[in-house]
Protein backbone atom coordinates (compact mmCIF):
# COMPACT_ATOMS: atom_id res chain seq x y z
CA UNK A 1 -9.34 12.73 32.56
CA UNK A 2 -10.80 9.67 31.21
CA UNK A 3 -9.67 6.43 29.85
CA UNK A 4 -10.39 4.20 27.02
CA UNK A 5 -9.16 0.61 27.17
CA UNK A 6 -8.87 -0.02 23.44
CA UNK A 7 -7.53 -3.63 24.05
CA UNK A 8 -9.66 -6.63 22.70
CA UNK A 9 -10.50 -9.38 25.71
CA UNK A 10 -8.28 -12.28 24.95
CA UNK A 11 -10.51 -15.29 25.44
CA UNK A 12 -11.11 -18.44 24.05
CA UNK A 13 -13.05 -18.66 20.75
CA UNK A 14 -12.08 -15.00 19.97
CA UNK A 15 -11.33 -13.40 17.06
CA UNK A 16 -8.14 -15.07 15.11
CA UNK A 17 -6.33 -14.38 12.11
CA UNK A 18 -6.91 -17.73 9.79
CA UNK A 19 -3.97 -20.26 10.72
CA UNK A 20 -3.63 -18.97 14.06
CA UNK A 21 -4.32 -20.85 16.98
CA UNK A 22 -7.37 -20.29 18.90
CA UNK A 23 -6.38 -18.80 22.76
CA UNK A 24 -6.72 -21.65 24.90
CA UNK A 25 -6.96 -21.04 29.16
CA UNK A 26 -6.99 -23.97 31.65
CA UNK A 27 -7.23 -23.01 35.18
CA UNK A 28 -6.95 -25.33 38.21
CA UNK A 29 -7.17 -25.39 42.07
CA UNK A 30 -3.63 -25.90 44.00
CA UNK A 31 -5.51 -25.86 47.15
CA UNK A 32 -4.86 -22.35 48.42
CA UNK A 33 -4.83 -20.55 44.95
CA UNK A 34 -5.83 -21.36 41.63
CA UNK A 35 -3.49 -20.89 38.85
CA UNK A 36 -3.76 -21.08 35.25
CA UNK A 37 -1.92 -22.21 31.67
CA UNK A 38 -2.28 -20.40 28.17
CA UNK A 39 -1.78 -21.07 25.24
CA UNK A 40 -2.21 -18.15 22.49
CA UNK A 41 0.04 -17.21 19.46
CA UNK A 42 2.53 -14.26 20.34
CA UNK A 43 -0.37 -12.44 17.77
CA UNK A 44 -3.69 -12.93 19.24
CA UNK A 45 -6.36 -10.33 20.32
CA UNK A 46 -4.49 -6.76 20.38
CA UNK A 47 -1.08 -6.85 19.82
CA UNK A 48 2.43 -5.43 18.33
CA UNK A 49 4.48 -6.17 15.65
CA UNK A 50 8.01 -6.12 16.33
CA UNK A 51 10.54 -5.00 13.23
CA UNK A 52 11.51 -8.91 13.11
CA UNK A 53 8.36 -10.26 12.52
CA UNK A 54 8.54 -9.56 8.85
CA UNK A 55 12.23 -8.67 8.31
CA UNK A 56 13.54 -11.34 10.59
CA UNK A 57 15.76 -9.11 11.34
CA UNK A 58 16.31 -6.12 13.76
CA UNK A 59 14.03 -5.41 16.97
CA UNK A 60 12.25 -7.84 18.77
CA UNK A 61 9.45 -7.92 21.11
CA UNK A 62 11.49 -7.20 24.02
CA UNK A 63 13.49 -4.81 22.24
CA UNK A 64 11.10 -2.29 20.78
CA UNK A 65 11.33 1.47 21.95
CA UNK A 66 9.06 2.35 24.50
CA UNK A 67 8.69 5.64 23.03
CA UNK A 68 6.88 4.58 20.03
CA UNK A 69 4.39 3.14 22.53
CA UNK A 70 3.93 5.52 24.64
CA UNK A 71 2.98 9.40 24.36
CA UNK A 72 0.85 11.44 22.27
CA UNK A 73 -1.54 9.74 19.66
CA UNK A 74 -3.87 10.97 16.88
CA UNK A 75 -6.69 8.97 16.52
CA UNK A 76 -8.67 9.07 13.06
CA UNK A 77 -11.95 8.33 12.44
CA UNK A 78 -12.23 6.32 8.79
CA UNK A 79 -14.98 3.96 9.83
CA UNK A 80 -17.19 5.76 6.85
CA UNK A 81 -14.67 4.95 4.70
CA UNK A 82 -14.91 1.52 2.38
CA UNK A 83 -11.97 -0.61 1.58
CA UNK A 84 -8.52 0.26 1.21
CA UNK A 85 -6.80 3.28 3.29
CA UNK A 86 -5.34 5.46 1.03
CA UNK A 87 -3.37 8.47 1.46
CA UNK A 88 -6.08 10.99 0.23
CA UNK A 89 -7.64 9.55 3.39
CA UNK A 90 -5.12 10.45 5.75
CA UNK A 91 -4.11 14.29 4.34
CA UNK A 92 -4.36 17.23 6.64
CA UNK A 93 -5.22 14.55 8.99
CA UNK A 94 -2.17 13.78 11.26
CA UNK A 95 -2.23 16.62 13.20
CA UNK A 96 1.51 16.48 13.08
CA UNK A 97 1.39 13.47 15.57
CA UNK A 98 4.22 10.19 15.03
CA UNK A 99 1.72 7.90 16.72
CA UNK A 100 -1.22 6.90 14.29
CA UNK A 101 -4.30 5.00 15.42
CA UNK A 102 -7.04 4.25 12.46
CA UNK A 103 -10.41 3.73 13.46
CA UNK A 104 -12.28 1.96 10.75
CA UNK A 105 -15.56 -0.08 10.44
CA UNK A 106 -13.95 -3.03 12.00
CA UNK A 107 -13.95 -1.84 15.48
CA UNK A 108 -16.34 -3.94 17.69
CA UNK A 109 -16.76 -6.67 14.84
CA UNK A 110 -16.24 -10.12 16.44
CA UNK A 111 -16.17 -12.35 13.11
CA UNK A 112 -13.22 -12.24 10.43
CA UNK A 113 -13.85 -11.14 7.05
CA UNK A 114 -11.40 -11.22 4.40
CA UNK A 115 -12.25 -7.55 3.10
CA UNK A 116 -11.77 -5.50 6.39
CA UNK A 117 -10.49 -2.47 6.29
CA UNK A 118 -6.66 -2.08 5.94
CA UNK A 119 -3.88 0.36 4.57
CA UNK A 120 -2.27 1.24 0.87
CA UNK A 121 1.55 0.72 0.57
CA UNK A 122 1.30 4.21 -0.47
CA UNK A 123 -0.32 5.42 3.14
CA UNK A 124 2.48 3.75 4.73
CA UNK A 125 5.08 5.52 2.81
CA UNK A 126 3.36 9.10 3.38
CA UNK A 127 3.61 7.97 6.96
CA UNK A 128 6.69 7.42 7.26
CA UNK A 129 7.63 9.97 5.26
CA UNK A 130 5.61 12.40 7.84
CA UNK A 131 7.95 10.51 10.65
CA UNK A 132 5.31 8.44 12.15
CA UNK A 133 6.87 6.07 14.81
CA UNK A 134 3.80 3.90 15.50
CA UNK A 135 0.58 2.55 13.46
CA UNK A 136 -2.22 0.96 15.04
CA UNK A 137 -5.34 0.27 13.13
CA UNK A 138 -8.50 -2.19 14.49
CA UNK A 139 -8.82 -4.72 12.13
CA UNK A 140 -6.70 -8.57 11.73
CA UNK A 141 -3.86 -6.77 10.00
CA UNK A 142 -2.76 -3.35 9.09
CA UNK A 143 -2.28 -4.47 5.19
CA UNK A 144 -4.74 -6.77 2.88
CA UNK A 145 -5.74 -10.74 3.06
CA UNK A 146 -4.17 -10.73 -0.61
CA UNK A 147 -1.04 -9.36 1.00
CA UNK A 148 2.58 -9.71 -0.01
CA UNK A 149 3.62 -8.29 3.29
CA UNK A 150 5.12 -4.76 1.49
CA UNK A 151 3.21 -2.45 4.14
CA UNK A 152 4.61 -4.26 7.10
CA UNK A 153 8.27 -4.20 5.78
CA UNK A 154 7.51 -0.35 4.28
CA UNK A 155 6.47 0.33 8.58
CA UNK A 156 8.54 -2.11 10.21
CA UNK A 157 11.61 -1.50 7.95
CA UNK A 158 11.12 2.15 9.15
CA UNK A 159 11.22 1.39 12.89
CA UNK A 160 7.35 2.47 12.84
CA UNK A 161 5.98 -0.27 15.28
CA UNK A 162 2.65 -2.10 14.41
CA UNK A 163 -0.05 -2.51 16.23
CA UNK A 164 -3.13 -4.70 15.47
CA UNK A 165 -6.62 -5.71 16.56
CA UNK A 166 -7.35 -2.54 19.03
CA UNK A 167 -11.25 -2.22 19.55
CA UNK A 168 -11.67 1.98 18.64
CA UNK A 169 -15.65 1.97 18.75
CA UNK A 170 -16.24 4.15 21.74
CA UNK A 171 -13.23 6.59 20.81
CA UNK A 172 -14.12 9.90 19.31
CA UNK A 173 -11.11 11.21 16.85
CA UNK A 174 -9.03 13.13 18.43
CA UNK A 175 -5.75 13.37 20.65
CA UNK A 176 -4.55 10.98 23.37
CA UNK A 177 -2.37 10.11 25.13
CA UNK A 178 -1.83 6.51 24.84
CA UNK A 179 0.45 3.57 26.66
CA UNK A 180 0.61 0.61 24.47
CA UNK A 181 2.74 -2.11 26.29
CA UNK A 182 3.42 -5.72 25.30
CA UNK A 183 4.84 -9.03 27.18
CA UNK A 184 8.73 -8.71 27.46
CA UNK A 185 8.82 -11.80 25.22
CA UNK A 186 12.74 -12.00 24.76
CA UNK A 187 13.43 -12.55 21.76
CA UNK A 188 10.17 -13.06 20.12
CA UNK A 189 8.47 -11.46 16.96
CA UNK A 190 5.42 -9.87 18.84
CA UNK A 191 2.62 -10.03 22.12
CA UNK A 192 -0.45 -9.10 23.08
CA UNK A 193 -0.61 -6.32 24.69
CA UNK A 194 -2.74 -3.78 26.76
CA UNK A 195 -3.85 -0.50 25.01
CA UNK A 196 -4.60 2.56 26.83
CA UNK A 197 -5.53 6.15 25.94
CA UNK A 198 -6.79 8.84 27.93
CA UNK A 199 -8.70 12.21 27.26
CA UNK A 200 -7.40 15.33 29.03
């Protein structure tokens, strides 16, 4: 068996999606221990969208179904591809899997660009219309800069949970099994989270 931790390092001066706040750690010594504060937003480094981050309504962080985060995964290589994830791209490609991870040419890029890689509203109606219950991809955000937020609502609106930021460069396509878990944040719209898959 072996593992792939797909999860960005959260650290300060990482990676950020423009208007969010940098991840900032302050640790100190209580004498026998040493303990430390962060401050992050509830979407830095890898993490999941819950439904309520763009419908303000419905599941929240705390809420989400486990299922869609855990099992059996598909993970598809796109990182030749250029621009916007189609669903010509993604054809004969699903294996029949609900959990979709999309490697593209982001993975392992440290910098934000405004033209990474992301998917068509279209894509994320032929996956939910193939019954995917969970889309990761590794760049900022699964839809465009220039976005009107219609892919998250077409996903999230479909109880097919988000997630964002993973770091696919060492993972071959394939199947997985993954465990994708976030913070029980109660309440809140989404968390960072650690992103597993392993090999069998």
């Amino acid at each position: 068996m072996k593992w792939f931790d797909v999860t960005r390092p959260l650290a300060p001066g990482m990676l950020v999606y423009p208007g969010d706040i940098q991840p900032c750690f302050s640790q100190k010594d209580a004498g026998n221990y040493l303990i430390s504060d962060l401050h992050l937003s509830s979407h830095t480094g890898t993490h999941i969208d819950a439904p309520v981050h763009y419908l303000k309504t419905g599941d929240t962080i705390d809420t989400v179904p486990l299922q869609s985060l855990i099992g059996t995964c598909r993970v598809i290589d796109l990182s030749q591809e250029q621009g916007i994830i189609t669903k010509k791209h993604l054809l004969e490609r699903l294996d029949g899997k609900k959990r979709i991870l999309l490697k593209t040419s982001f993975s392992g890029q440290t910098t934000f660009i405004e033209q990474y890689p992301s998917l068509s509203l279209e894509a994320a109606e032929y996956l939910i219309t193939c019954g995917a219950s969970c889309v990761g991809i590794d760049s900022p955000s699964i839809e465009s800069y220039a976005c009107d937020g219609s892919v998250h609502r077409c996903l999230l609106g479909s109880n097919c949970i988000i997630i964002e930021l993973l770091d696919l460069s060492a993972v071959p396509e394939g199947t997985y099994e993954m465990v994708a878990l976030p913070l029980r944040l109660k309440g809140l719209d989404g968390s960072p989270a650690r992103v597993i898959l392993n090999k069998r």
